[in-house]
C-alpha atoms as a PDB file:
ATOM      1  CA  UNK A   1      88.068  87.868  77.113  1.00  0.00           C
ATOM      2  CA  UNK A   2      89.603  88.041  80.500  1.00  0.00           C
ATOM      3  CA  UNK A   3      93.306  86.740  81.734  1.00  0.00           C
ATOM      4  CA  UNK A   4      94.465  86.835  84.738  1.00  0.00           C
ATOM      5  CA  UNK A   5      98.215  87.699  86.138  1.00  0.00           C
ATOM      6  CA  UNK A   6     100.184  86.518  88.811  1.00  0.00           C
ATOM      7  CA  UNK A   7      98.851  88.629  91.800  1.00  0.00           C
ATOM      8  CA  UNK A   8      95.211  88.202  90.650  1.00  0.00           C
ATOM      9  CA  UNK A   9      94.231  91.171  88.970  1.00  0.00           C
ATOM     10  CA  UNK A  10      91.821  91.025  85.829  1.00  0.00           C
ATOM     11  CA  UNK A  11      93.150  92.604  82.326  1.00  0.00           C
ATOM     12  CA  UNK A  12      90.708  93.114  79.754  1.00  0.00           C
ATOM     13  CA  UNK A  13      91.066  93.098  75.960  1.00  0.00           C
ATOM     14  CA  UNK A  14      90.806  96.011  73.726  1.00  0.00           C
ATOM     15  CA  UNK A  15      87.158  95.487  73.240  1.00  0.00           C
ATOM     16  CA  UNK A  16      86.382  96.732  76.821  1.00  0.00           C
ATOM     17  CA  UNK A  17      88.292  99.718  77.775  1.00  0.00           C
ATOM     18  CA  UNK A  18      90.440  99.527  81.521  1.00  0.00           C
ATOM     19  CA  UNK A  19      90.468 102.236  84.304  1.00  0.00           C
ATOM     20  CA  UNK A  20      94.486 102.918  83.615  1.00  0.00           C
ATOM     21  CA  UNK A  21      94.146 104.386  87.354  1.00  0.00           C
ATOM     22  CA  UNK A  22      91.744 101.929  89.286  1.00  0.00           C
ATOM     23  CA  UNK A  23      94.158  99.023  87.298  1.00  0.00           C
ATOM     24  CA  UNK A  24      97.470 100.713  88.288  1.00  0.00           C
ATOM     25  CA  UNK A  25      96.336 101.156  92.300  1.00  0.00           C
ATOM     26  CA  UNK A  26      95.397  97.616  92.481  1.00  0.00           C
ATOM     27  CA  UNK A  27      98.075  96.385  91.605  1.00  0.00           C
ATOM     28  CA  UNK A  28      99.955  98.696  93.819  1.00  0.00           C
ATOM     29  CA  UNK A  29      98.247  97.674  97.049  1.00  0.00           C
ATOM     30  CA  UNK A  30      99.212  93.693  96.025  1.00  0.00           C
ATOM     31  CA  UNK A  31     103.034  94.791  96.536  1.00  0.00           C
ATOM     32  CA  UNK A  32     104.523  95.623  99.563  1.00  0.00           C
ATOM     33  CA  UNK A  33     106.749  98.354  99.573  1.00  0.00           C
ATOM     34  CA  UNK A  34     108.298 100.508 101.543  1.00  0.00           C
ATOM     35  CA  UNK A  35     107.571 103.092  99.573  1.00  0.00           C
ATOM     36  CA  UNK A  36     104.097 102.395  98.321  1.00  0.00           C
ATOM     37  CA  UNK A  37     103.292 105.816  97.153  1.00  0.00           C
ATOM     38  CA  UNK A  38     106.661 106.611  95.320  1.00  0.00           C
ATOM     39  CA  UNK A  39     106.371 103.833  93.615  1.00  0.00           C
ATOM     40  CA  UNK A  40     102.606 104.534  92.780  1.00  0.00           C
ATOM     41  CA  UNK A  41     103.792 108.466  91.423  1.00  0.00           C
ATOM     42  CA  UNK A  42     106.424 106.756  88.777  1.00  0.00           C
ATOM     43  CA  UNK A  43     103.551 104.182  87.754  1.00  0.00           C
ATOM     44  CA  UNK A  44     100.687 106.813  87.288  1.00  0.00           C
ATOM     45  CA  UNK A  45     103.376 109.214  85.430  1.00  0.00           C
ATOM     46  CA  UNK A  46     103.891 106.100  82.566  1.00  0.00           C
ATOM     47  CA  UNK A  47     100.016 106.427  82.041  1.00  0.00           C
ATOM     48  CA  UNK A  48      99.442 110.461  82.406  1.00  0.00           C
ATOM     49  CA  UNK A  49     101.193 113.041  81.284  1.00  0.00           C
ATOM     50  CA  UNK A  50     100.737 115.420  84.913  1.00  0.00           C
ATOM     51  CA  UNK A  51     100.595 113.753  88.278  1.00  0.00           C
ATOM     52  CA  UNK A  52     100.311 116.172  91.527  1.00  0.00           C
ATOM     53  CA  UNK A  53     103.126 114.556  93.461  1.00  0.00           C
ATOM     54  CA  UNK A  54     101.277 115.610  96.993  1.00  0.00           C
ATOM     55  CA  UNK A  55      98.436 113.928  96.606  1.00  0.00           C
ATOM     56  CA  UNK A  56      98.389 111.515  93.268  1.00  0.00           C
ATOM     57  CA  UNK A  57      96.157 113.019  91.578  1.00  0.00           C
ATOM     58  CA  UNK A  58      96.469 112.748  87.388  1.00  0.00           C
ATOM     59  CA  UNK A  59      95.907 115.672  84.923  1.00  0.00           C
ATOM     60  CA  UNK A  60      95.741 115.039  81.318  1.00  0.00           C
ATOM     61  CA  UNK A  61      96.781 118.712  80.940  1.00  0.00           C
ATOM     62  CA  UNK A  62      99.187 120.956  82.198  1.00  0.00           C
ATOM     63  CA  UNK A  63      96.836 123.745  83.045  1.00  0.00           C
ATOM     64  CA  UNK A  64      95.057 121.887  85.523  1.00  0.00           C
ATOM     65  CA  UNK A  65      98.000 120.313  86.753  1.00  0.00           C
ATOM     66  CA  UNK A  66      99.354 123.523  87.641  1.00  0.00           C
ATOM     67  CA  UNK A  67      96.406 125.289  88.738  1.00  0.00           C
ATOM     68  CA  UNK A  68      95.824 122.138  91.017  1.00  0.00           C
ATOM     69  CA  UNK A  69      99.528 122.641  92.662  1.00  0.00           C
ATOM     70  CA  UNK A  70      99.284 126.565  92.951  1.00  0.00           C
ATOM     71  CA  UNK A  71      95.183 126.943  94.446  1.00  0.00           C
ATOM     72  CA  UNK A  72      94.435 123.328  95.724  1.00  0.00           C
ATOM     73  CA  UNK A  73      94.765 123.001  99.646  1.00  0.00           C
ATOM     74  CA  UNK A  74      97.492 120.188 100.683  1.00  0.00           C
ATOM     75  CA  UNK A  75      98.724 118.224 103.289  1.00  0.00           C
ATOM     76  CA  UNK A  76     101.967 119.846 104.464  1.00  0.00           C
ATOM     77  CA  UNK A  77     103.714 116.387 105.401  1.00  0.00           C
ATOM     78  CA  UNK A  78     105.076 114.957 102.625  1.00  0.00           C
ATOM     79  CA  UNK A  79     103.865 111.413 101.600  1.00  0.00           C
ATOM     80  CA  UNK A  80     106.964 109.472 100.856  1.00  0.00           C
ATOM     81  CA  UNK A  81     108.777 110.465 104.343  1.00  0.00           C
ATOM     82  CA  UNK A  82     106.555 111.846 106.699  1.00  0.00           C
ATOM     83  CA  UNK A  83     108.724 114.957 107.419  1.00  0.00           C
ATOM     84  CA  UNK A  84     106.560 118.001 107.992  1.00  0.00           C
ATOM     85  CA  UNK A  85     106.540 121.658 106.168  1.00  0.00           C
ATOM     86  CA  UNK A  86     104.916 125.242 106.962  1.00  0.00           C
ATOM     87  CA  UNK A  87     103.810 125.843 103.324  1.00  0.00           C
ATOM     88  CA  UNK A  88     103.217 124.029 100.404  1.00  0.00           C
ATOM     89  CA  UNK A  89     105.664 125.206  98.219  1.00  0.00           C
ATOM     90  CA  UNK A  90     108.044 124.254 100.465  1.00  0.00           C
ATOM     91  CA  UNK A  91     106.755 120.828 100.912  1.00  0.00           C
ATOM     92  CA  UNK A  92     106.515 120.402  96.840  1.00  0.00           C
ATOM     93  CA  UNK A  93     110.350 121.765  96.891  1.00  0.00           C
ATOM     94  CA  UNK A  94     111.334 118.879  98.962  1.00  0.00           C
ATOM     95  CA  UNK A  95     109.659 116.106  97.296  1.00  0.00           C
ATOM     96  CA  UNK A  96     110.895 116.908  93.766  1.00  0.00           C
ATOM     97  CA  UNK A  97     114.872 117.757  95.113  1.00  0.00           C
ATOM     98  CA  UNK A  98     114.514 114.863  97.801  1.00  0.00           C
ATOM     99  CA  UNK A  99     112.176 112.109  96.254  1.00  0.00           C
ATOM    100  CA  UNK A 100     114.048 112.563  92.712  1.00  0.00           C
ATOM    101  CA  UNK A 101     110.290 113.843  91.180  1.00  0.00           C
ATOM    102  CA  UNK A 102     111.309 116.008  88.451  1.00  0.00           C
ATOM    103  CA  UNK A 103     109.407 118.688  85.939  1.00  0.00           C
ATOM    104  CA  UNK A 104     107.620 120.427  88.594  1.00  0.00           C
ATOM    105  CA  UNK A 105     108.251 124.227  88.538  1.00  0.00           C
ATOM    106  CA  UNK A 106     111.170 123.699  86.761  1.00  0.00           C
ATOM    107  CA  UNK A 107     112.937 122.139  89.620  1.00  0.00           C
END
């Protein structure tokens, strides 16, 4: 049995299992935010335990998480202001001090 909610988007009952991620970007792109993407991190974080804060991706464990931040190739402009960095680590410095993302590296 399928309901809708106010922006259109379909939840299902228990009986049929929902795409946590597919449902939570949806209804993401029906709001319009400023910051689209911050707001996207802090929703995908209630559902996994390990989102990459560079590029969204989710981990369900901590190994890949951090093997994804330390070997995966990134954009060096950070998502949620556009400014511009000359390494990575320097880039995921600034959006966990700056963008108030906490838990990565310690930070």
């Amino acid at each position: 049995m399928k309901s809708k909610d106010n922006h259109g988007l379909a939840l299902q009952s228990k009986e049929s299992q929902v795409d946590a991620l597919d449902f939570l970007r949806k209804a993401i792109e029906t709001i319009d935010f400023q910051q689209n993407d911050l707001l996207l991190y802090f929703s995908l974080v209630q559902v996994y335990k390990w989102v990459c804060p560079v590029c969204l991706t989710p981990f369900r464990s901590y190994i890949s998480f951090i093997k994804h931040l330390r070997y995966e190739e990134h954009s060096k402009v950070c998502r949620y202001c556009g400014k511009e960095f000359a390494k990575s680590d320097d880039l995921i410095q600034h959006i966990v001090r700056k963008h108030l993302i906490h838990g990565v590296y310690g930070f």
